[in-house]
C-alpha atoms as a PDB file:
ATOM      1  CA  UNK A   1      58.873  36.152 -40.666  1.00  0.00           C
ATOM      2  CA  UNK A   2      57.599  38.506 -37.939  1.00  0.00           C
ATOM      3  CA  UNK A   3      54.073  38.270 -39.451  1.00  0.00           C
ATOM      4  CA  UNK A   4      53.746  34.606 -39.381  1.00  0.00           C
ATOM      5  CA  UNK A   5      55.279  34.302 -35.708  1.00  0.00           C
ATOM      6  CA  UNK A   6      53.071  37.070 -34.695  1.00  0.00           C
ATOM      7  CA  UNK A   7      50.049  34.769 -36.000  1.00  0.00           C
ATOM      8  CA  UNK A   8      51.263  32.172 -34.619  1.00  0.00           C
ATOM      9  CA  UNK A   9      51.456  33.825 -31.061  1.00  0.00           C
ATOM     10  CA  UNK A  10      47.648  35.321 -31.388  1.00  0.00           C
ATOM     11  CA  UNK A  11      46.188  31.893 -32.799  1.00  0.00           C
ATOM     12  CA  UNK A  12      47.795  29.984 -29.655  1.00  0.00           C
ATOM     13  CA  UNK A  13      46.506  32.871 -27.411  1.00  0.00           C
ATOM     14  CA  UNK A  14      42.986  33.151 -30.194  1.00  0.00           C
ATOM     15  CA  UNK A  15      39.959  31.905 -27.333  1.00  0.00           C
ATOM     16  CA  UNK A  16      41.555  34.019 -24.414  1.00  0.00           C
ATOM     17  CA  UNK A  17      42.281  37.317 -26.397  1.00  0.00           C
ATOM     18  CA  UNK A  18      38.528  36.840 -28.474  1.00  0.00           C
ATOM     19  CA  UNK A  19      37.186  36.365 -25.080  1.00  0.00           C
ATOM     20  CA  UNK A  20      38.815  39.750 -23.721  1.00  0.00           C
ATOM     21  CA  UNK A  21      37.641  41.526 -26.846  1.00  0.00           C
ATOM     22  CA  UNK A  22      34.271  40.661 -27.050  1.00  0.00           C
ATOM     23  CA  UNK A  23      34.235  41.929 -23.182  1.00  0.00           C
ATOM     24  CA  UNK A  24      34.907  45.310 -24.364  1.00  0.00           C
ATOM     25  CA  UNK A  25      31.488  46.899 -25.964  1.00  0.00           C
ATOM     26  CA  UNK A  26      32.342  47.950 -29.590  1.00  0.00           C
ATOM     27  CA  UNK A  27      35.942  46.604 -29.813  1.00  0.00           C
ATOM     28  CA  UNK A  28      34.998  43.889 -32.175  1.00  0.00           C
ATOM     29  CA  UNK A  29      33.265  46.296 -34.409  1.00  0.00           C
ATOM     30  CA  UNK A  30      36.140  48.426 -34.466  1.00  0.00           C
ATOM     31  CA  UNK A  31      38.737  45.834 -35.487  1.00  0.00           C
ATOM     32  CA  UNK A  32      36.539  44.413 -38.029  1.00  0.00           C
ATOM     33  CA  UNK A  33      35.676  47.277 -39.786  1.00  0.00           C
ATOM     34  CA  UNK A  34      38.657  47.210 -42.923  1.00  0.00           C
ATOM     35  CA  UNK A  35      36.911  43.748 -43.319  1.00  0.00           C
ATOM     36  CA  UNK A  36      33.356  44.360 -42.854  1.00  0.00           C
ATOM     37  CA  UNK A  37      33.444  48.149 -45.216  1.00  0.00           C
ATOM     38  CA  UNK A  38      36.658  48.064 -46.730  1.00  0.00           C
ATOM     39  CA  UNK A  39      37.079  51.508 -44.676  1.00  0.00           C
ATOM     40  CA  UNK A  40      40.782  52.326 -42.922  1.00  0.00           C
ATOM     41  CA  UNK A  41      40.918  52.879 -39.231  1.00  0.00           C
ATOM     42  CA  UNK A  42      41.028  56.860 -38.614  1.00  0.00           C
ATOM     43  CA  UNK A  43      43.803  57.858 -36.305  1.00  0.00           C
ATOM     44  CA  UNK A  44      41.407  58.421 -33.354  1.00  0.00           C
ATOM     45  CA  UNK A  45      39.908  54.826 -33.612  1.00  0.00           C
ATOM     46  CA  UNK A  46      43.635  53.450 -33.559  1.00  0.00           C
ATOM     47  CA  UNK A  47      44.514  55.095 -30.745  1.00  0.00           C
ATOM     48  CA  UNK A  48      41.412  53.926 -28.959  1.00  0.00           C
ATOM     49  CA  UNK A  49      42.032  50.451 -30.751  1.00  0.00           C
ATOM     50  CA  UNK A  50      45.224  50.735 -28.778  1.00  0.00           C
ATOM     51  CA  UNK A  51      44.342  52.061 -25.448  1.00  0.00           C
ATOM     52  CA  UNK A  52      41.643  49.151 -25.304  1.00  0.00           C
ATOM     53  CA  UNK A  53      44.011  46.378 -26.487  1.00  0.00           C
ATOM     54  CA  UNK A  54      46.601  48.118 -23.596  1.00  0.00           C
ATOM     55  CA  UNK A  55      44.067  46.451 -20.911  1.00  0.00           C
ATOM     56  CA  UNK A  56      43.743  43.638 -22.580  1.00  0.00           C
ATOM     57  CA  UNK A  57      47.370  43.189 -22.252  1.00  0.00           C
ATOM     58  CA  UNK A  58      47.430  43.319 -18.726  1.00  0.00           C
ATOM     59  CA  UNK A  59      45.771  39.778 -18.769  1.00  0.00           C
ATOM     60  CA  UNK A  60      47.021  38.342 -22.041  1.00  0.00           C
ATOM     61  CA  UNK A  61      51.022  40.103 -22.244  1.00  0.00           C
ATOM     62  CA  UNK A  62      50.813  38.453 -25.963  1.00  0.00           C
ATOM     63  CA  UNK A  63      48.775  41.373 -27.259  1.00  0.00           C
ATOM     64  CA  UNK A  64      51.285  44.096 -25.593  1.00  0.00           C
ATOM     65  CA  UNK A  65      53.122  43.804 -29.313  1.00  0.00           C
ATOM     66  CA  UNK A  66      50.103  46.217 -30.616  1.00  0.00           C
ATOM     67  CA  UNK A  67      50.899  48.737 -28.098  1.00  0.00           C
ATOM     68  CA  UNK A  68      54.304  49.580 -29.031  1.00  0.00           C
ATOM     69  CA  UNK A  69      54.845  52.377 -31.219  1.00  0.00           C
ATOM     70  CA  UNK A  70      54.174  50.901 -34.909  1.00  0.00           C
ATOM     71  CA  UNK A  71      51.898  48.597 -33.705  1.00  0.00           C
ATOM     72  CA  UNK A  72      49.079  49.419 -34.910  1.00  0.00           C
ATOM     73  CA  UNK A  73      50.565  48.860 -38.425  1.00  0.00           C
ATOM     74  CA  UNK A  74      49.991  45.532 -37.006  1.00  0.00           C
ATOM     75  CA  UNK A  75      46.525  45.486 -36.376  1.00  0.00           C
ATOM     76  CA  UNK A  76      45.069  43.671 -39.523  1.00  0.00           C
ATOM     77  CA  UNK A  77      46.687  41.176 -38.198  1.00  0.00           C
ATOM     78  CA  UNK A  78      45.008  40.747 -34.696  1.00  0.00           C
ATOM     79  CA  UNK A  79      41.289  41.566 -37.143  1.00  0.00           C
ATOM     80  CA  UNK A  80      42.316  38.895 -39.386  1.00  0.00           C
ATOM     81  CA  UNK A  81      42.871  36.110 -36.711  1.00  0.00           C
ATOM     82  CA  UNK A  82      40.117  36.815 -34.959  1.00  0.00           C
ATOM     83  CA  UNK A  83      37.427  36.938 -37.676  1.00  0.00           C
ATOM     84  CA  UNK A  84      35.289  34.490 -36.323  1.00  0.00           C
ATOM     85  CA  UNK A  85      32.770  34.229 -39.792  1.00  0.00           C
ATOM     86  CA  UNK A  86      35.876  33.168 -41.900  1.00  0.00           C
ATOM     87  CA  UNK A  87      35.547  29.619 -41.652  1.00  0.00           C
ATOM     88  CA  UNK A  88      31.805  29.956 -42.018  1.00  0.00           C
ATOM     89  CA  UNK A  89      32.419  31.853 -44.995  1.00  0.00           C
ATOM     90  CA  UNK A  90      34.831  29.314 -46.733  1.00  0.00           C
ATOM     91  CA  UNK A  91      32.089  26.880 -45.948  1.00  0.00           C
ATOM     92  CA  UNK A  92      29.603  28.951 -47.635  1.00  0.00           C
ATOM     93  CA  UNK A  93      31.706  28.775 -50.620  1.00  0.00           C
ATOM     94  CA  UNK A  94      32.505  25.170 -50.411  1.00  0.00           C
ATOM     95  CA  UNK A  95      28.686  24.220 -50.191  1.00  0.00           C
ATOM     96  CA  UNK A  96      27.766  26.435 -53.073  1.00  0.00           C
ATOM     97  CA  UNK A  97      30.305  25.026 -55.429  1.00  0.00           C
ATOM     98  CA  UNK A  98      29.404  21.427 -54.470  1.00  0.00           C
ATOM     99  CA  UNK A  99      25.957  21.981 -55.752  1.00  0.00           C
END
């Protein structure tokens, strides 16, 4: 329940918080990279995960949910939403199996 109202939240806020991220040099990197080398975050790159996402928050109070203790359990979450090449990838797919 808390995951898909926590979705919901980011997907309304989606342009404005991929907007704030991509402002921050390396952030996107960062929370893409589970999905880009099937790697875990280290505990150093959550915490600055989380101290970058803490300014984001002061303009978009939506992401302050990853700051709270436990929130970066959370973060696959926020990476999943905002993959950008996920739609381009399920059209990839769609394409190929048309042919």
């Amino acid at each position: 329940m808390i995951q898909r109202y926590l979705k919901r939240l980011i997907i309304s806020n989606r342009e404005a918080i991929l907007t704030q991220v991509l402002s921050i040099k390396g952030l996107m990197q960062l929370l893409m990279k589970p999905q880009n080398t099937n790697e875990r975050w280290t505990k150093e790159e959550r915490k600055e995960i989380k101290r970058h996402l803490k300014n984001v928050a002061k303009i978009i109070p939506a992401i302050a949910i990853f700051c709270l203790p436990g929130g970066s359990f959370l973060l696959p979450i926020l990476a999943e939403v905002l993959d950008r090449r996920k739609t381009r990838r399920l059209q990839k797919r769609t394409a190929g199996d048309v042919h």
